[in-house]
Protein backbone atom coordinates (compact mmCIF):
# COMPACT_ATOMS: atom_id res chain seq x y z
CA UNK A 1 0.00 0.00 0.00
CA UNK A 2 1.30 3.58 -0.76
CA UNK A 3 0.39 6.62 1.14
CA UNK A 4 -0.61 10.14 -0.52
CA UNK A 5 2.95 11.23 0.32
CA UNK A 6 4.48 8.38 -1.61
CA UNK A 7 5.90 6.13 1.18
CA UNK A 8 5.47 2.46 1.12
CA UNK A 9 3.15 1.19 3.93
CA UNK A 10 3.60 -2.18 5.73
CA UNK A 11 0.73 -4.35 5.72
CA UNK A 12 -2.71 -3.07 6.69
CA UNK A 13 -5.76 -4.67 8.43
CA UNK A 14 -9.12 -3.52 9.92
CA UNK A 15 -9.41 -2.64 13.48
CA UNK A 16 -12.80 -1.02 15.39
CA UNK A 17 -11.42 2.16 18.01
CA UNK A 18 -12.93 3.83 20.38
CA UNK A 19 -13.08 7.19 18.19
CA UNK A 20 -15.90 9.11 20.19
CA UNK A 21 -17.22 7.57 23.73
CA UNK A 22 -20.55 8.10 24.37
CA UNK A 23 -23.84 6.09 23.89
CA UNK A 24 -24.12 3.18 21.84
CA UNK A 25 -26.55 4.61 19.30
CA UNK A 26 -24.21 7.96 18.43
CA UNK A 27 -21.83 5.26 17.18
CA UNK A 28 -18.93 5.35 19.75
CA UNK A 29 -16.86 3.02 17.15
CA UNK A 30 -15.01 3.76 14.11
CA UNK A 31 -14.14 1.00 11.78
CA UNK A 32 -10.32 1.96 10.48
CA UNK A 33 -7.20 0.65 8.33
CA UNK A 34 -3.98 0.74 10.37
CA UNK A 35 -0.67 -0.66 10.57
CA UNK A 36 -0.38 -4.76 11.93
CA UNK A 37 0.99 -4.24 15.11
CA UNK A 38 4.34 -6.18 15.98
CA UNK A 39 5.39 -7.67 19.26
CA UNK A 40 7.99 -5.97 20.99
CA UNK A 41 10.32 -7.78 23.72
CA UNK A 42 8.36 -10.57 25.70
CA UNK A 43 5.34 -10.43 23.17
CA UNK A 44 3.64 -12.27 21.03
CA UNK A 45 1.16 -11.79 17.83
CA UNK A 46 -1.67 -13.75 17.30
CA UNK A 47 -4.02 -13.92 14.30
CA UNK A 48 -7.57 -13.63 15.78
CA UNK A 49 -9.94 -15.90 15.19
CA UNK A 50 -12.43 -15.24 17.18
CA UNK A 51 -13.12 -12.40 20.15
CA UNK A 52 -15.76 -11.85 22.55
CA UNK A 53 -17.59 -8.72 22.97
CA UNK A 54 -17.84 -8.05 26.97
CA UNK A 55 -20.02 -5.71 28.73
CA UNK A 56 -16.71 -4.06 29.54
CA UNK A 57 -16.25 -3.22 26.13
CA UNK A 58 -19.69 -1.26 25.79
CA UNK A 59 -19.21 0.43 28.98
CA UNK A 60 -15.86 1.79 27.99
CA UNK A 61 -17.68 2.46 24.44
CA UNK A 62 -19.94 4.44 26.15
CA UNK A 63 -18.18 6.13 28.56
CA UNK A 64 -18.72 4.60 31.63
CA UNK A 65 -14.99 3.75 32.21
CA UNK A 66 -13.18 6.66 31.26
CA UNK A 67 -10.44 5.93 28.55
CA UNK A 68 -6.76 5.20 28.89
CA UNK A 69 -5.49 6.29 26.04
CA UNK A 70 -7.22 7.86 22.67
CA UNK A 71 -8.29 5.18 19.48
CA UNK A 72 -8.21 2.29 21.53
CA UNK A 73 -8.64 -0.80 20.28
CA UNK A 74 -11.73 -2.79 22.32
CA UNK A 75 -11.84 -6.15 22.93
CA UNK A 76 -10.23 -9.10 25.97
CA UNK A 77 -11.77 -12.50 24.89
CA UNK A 78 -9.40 -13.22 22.36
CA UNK A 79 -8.48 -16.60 20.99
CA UNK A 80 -5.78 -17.05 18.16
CA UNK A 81 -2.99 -18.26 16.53
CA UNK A 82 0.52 -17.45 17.51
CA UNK A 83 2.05 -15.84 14.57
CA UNK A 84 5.09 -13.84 15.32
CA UNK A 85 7.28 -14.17 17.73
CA UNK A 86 8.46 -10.71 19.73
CA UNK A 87 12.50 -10.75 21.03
CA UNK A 88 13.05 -12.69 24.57
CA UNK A 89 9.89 -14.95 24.13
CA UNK A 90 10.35 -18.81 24.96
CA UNK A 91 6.88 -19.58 26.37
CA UNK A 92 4.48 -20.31 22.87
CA UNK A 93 5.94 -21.17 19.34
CA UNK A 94 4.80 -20.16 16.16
CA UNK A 95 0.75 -22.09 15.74
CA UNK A 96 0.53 -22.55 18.85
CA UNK A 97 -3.36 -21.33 19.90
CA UNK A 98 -3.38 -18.86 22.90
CA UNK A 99 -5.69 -16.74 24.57
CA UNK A 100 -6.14 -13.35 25.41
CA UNK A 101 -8.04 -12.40 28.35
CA UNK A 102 -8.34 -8.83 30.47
CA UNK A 103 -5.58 -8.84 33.03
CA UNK A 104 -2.42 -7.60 30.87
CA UNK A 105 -0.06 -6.29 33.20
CA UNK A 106 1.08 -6.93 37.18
CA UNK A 107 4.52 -5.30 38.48
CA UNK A 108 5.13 -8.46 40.33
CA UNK A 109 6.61 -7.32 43.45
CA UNK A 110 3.99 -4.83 44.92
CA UNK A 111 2.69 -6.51 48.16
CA UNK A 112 -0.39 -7.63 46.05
CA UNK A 113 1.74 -9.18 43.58
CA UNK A 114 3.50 -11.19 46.39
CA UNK A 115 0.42 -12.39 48.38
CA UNK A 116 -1.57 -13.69 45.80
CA UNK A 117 -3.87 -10.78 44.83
CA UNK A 118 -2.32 -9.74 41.60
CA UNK A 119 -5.95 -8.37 40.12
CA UNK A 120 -5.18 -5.37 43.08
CA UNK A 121 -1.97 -4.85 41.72
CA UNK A 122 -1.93 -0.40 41.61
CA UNK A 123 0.50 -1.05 38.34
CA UNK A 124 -1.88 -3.35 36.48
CA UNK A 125 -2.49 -2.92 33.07
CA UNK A 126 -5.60 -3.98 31.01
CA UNK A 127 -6.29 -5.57 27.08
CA UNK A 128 -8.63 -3.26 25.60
CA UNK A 129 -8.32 -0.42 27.85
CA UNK A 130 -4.61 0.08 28.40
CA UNK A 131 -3.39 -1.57 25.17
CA UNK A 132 -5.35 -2.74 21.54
CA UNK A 133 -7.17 -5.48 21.70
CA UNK A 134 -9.03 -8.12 19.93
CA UNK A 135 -11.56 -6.03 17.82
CA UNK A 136 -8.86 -6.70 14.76
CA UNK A 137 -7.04 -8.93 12.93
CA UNK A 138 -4.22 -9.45 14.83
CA UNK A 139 -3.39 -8.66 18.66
CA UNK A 140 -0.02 -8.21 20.69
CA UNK A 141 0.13 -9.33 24.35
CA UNK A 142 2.72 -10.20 26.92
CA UNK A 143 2.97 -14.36 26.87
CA UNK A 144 3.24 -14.33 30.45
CA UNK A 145 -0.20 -13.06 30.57
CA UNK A 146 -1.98 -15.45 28.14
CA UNK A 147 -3.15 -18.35 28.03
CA UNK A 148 -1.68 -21.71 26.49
CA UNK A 149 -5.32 -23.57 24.38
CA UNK A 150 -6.13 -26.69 23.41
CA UNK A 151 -5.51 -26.65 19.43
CA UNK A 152 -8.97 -28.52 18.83
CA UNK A 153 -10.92 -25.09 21.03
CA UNK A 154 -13.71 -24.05 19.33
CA UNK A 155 -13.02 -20.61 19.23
CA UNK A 156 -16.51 -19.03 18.93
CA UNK A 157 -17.41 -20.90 21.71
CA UNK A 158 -13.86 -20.75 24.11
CA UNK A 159 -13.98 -16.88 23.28
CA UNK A 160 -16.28 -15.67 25.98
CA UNK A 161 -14.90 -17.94 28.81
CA UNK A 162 -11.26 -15.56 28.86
CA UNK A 163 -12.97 -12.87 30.16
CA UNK A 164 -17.33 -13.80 30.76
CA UNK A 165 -16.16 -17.14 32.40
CA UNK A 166 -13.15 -15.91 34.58
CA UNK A 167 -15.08 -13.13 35.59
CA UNK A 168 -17.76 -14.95 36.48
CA UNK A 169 -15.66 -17.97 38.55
CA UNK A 170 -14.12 -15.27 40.25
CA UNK A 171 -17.43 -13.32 41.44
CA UNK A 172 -18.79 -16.83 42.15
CA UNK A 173 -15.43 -17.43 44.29
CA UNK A 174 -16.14 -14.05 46.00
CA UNK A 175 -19.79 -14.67 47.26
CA UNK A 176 -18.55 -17.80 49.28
CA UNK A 177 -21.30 -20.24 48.16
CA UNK A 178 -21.54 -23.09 50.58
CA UNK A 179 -21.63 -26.94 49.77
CA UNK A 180 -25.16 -27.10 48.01
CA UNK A 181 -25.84 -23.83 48.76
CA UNK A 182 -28.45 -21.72 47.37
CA UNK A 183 -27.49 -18.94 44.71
CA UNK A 184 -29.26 -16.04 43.59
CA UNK A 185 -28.34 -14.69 40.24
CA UNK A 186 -29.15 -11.45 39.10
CA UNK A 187 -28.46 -10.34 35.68
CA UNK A 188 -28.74 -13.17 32.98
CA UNK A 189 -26.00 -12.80 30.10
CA UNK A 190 -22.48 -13.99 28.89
CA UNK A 191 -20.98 -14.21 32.29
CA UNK A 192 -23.70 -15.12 34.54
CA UNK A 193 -24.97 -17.83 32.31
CA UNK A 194 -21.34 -19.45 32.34
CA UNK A 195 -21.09 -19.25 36.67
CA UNK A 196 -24.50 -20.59 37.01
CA UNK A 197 -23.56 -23.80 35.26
CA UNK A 198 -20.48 -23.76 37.48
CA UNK A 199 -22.52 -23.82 40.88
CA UNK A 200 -24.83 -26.11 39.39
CA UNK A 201 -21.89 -28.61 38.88
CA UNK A 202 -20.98 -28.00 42.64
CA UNK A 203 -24.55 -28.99 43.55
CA UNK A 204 -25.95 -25.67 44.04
CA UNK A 205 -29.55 -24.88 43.89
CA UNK A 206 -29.76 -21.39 41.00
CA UNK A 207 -32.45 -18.54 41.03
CA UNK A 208 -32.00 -16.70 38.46
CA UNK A 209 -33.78 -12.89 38.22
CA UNK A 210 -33.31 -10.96 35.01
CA UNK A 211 -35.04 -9.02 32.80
CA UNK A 212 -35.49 -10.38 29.54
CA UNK A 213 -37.16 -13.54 29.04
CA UNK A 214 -35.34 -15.64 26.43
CA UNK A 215 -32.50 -15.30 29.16
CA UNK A 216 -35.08 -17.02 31.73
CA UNK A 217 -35.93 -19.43 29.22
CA UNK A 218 -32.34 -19.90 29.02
CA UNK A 219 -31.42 -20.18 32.58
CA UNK A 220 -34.34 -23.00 32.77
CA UNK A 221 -32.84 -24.39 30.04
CA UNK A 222 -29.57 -24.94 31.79
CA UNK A 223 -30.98 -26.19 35.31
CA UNK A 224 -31.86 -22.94 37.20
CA UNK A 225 -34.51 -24.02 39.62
CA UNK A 226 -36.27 -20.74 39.23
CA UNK A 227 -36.00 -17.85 36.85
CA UNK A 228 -38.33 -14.90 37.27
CA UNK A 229 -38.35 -10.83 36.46
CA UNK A 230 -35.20 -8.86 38.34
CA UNK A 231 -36.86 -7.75 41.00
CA UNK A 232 -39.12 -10.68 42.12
CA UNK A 233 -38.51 -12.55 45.51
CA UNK A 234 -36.63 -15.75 44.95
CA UNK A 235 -38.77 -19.06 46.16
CA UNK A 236 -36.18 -19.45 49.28
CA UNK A 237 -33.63 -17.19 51.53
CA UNK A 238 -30.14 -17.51 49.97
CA UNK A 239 -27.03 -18.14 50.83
CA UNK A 240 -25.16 -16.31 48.16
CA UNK A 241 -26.28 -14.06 45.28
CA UNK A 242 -24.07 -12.09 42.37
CA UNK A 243 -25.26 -8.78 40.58
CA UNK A 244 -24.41 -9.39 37.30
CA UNK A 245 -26.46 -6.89 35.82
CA UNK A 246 -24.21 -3.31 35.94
CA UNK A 247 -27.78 -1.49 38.10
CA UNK A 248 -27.12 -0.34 41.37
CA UNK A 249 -30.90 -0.43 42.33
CA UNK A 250 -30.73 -4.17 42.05
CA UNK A 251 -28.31 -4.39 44.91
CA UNK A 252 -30.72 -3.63 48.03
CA UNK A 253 -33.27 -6.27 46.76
CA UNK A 254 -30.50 -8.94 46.77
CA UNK A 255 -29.19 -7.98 50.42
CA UNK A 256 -32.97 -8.48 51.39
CA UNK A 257 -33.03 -11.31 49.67
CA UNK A 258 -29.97 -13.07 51.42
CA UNK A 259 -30.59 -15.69 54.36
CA UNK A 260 -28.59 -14.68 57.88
CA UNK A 261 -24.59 -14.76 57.03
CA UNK A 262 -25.21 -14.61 53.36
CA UNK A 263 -22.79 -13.20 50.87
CA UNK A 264 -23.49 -10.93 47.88
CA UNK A 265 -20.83 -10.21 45.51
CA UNK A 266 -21.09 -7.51 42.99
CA UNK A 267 -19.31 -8.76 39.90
CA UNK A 268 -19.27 -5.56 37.02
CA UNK A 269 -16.38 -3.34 36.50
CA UNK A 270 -19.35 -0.80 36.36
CA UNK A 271 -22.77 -0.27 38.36
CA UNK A 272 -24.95 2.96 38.42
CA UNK A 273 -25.30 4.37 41.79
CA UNK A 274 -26.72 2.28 44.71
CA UNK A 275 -29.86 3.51 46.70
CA UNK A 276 -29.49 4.11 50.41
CA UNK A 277 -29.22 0.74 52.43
CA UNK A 278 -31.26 0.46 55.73
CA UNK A 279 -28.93 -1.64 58.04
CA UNK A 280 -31.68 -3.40 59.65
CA UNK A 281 -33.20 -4.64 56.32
CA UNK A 282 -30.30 -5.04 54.32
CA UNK A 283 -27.28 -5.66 56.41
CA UNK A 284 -28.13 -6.90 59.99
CA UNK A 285 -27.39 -10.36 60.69
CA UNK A 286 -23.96 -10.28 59.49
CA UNK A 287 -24.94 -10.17 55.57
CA UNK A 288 -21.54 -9.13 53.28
CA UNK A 289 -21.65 -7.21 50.37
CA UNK A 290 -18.33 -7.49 48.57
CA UNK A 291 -16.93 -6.35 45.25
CA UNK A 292 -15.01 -8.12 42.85
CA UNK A 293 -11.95 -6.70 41.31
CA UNK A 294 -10.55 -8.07 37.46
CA UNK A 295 -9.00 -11.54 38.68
CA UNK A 296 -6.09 -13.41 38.74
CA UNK A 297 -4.31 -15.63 36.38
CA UNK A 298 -4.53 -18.29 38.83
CA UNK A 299 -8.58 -17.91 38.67
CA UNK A 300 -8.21 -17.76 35.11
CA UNK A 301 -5.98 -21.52 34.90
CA UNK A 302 -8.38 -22.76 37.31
CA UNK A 303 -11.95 -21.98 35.21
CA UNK A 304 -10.52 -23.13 32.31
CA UNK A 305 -9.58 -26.36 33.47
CA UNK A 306 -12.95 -26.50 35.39
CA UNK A 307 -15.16 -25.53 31.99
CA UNK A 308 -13.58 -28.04 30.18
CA UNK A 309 -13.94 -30.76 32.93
CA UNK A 310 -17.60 -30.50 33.55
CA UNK A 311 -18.18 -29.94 29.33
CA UNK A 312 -19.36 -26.29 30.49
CA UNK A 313 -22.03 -24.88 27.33
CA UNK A 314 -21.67 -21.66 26.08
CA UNK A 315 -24.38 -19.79 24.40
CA UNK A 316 -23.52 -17.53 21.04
CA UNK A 317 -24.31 -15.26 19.08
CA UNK A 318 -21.80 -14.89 16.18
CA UNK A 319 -21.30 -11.65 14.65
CA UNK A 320 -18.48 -10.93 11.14
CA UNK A 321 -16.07 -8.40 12.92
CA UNK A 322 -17.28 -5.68 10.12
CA UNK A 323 -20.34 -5.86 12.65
CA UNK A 324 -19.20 -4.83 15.99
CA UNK A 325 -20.54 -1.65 16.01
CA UNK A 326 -24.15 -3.76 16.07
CA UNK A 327 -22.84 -6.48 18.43
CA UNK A 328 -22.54 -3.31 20.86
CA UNK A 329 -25.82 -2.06 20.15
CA UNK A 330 -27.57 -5.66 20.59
CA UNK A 331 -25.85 -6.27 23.77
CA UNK A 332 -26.55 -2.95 25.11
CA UNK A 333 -30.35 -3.66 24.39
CA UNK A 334 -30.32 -7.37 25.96
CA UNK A 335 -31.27 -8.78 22.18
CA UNK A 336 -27.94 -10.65 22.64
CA UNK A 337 -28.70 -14.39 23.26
CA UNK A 338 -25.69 -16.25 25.83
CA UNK A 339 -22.06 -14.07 24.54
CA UNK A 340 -21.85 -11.89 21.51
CA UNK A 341 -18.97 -12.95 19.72
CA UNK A 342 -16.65 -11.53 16.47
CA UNK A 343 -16.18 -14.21 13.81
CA UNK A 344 -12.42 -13.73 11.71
CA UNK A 345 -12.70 -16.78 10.01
């Protein structure tokens, strides 16, 4: 390719940015030609094959989560083909399939680094949001942060579990779910619909409460005991509940919803503003309400030898990547059945 000026280009290859945050429908995306990026020292390149499209990615899209750098490149559920090989490297050869999931960057020796909570780390660094990710052709990442794949993974259907899945084990992990506990889930998409089939394979009992009702059908569909409208009462106390859903007015109905010493984890990167909490109703008996931060790689190793041991099923909905800028829109209007996901081929 030759530029206007005259100069030879390297090869080119289409990419979606973040060109304009703000809502979905003023068309936050830009669909662009730009340079394939090459690994630098400790990196590798992988030719995308397939890559999820995460709540995260709408909500930095939007706005929401303010951006790290200009013309960012969206998108941390990407699985591909090594490719080229960036100087230092010794972990993945060239074929080798890999995945690309959220968590990017840890310093290593902060005291969170040390101790096992490397997803606090103040130095971490983020696919997507700190550095280009998987809405293009190819994608660099460090190969100490990515993940070695089984050559015969189905990518449409391993995409959403780097980011949906982890996510998800990790917020499950957080609301301390007893032995055959009972779990409330709130919020019904890509990640939730991956942790309830986790908890059912622990021998939980699932409520599910969410919105739209293909995604009850859904949950039904996958063993939920219950699925009903967001804000119903589940059948029974529980013992743990996640907030999938990124609405802060959910939260207070499931504190009121938990049994004595239950745990509710919040599990978005993003939730609108909570309402005011009355201690008695919500809080009292030693109820927890915790957060859940990113995740570790450790979280991430153990999921995805989990999903694959109990033959975990992942709902899609496949999308060619010169249609992201309508994967966005569908998953910010719930049309999006189980994980939105860009097709390379």
């Amino acid at each position: 390719m030759i530029a206007r000026d005259g100069r030879k280009l390297g090869p080119q290859e289409l990419a979606w940015i973040v060109h304009s945050p703000g809502p979905v429908t003023s068309g936050p995306l830009r669909s662009v030609l730009r340079g394939v990026p090459e690994p630098g020292p400790g990196e590798v390149r992988v030719r995308v094959e397939a890559c999820g499209v995460c709540r995260t990615d709408l909500h930095l899209a939007e706005g929401d989560l303010a951006p790290h750098r200009p013309g960012t490149v969206p998108g941390h559920e990407v699985v591909g083909t090594v490719d080229s090989l960036g100087p230092g490297t010794s972990r993945f050869g060239i074929d080798d399939r890999i995945g690309i999931a959220w968590l990017r960057h840890t310093c290593g020796v902060c005291r969170y680094c040390t101790t096992g909570h490397e997803n606090l780390c103040p130095s971490s660094a983020y696919t997507g949001w700190d550095a280009d990710g998987g809405f293009a052709e190819h994608a660099v990442v460090p190969e100490g942060f990515a993940y070695a794949l089984p050559r015969a993974a189905d990518a449409e259907h391993f995409a959403p579990l780097l980011c949906a899945g982890i996510i998800g084990y990790r917020a499950l992990k957080r609301s301390e779910l007893p032995a055959h506990g009972r779990l409330g889930i709130y919020g019904f998409g890509a990640s939730a619909h991956l942790a309830a089939q986790v908890a059912l394979a622990q021998g939980a009992t699932v409520h599910v409460m969410t919105r739209a009702e293909s995604a009850r059908r859904l949950a039904l569909e996958l063993g939920a005991a219950s699925a009903q409208d967001t804000y119903a009462v589940p059948p029974e106390p529980l013992d743990s509940a996640i907030v999938f859903a990124p609405v802060g007015d959910i939260v207070p109905a499931a504190l009121q919803a938990l049994d004595r010493s239950g745990t509710l984890a919040l599990a978005g990167i993003h939730l609108t503003d909570v309402p005011t909490l009355n201690y008695q109703r919500h809080l009292f008996h030693e109820r927890q309400l915790r957060s859940v931060t990113a995740n570790t790689r450790e979280d991430g190793t153990e999921f995805l030898r989990l999903a694959q041991e109990i033959g975990i099923k992942v709902s899609t909905s496949p999308y060619p990547p010169t249609r992201a800028d309508q994967a966005l829109a569908d998953l910010a209007e719930d049309r999006v059945h189980g994980a939105a996901v860009l097709m390379f081929g």
